[in-house]
Protein backbone atom coordinates (compact mmCIF):
# COMPACT_ATOMS: atom_id res chain seq x y z
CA UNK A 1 40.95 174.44 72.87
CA UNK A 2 41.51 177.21 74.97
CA UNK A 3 45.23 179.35 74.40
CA UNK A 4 45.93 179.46 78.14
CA UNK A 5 44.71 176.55 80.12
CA UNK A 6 43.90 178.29 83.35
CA UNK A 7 43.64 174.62 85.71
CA UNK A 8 47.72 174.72 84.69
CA UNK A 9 48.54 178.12 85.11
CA UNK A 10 47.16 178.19 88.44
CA UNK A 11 48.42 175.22 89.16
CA UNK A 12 52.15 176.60 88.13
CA UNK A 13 51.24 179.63 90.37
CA UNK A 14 51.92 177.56 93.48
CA UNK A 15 55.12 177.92 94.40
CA UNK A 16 57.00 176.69 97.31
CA UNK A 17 57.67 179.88 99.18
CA UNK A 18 54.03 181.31 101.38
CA UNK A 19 55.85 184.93 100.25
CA UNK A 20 55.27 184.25 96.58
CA UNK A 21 51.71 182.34 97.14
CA UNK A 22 50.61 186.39 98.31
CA UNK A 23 52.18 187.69 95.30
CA UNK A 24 51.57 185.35 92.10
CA UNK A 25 48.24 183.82 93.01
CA UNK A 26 46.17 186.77 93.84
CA UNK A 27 47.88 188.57 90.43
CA UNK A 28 47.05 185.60 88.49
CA UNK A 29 43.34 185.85 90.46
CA UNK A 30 42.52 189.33 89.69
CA UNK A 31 44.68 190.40 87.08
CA UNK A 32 45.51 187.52 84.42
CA UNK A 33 42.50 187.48 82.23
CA UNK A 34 42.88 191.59 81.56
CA UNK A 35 46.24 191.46 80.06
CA UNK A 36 46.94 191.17 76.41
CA UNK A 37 48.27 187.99 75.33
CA UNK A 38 51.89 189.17 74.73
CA UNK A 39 51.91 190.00 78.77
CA UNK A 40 50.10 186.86 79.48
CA UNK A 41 53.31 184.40 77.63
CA UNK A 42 55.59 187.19 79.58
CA UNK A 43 53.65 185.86 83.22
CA UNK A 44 54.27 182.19 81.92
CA UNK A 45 57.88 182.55 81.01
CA UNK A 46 57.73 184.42 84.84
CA UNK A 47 56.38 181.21 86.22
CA UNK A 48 58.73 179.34 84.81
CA UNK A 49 61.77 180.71 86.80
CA UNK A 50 62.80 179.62 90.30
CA UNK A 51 61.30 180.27 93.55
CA UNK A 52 64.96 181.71 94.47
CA UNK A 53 65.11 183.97 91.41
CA UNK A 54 61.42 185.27 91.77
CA UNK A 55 61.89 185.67 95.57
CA UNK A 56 65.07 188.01 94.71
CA UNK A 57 63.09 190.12 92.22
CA UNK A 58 60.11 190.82 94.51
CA UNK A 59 61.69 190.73 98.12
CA UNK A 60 64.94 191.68 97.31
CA UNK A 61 64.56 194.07 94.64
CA UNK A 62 67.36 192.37 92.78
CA UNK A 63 66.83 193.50 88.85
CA UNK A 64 65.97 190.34 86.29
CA UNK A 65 68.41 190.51 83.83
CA UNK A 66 65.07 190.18 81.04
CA UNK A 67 63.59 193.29 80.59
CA UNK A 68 60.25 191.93 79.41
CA UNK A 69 60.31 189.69 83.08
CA UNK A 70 61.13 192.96 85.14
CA UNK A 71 58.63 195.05 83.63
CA UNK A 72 56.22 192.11 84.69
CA UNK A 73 57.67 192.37 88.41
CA UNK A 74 56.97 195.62 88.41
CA UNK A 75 53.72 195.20 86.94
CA UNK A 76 52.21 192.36 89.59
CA UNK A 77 54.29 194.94 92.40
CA UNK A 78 52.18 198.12 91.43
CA UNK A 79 49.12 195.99 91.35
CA UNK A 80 49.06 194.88 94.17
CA UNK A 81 50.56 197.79 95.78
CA UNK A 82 53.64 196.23 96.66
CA UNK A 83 56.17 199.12 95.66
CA UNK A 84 57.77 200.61 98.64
C-alpha cells in the first residue's frame, strides 16, 4: 500500500474557495511527488486547516502561527510565483 494515497489527497485539495483551487491543486499537480516525505505530511497537515485560515495565509499574508505550515505557504507561493 502506497504511503500517500494520491485519489485522497487530491481529493482533500478541493477546497471551497475558486482562490485556493489556483493555489493547492496545481502545487499538489506539479510539485507534490518531488518533495521529501517530511514536506509531503507538512502539505497534509496544510490541507487539513480551514479554507478561512489558508485563504488568510495566501491572500492576506497573515503569518501561520506553525512555522513548519508557513514555510510550506511560502513554499507553494514561490512556486508558483505567487510572492508579490
Amino acid at each position: 500500500m502506497e504511503k500517500y494515497n494520491k485519489f485522497r489527497i487530491e481529493w482533500d485539495c478541493r477546497r471551497g474557495m475558486l482562490e485556493l483551487d489556483k493555489v493547492i491543486m496545481p502545487f499538489f499537480q506539479q510539485y507534490f511527488d518531488e518533495l521529501p516525505d517530511a514536506k509531503k505530511d507538512i502539505f497534509l497537515r496544510l490541507l487539513a486547516c480551514s479554507d478561512l485560515q489558508l485563504f488568510s495565509w495566501f491572500f492576506n499574508r497573515t503569518p501561520a502561527a506553525d512555522l513548519e505550515l508557513q514555510e510550506m505557504v511560502d513554499h507553494i507561493q514561490e512556486k508558483l510565483n505567487l510572492h508579490q
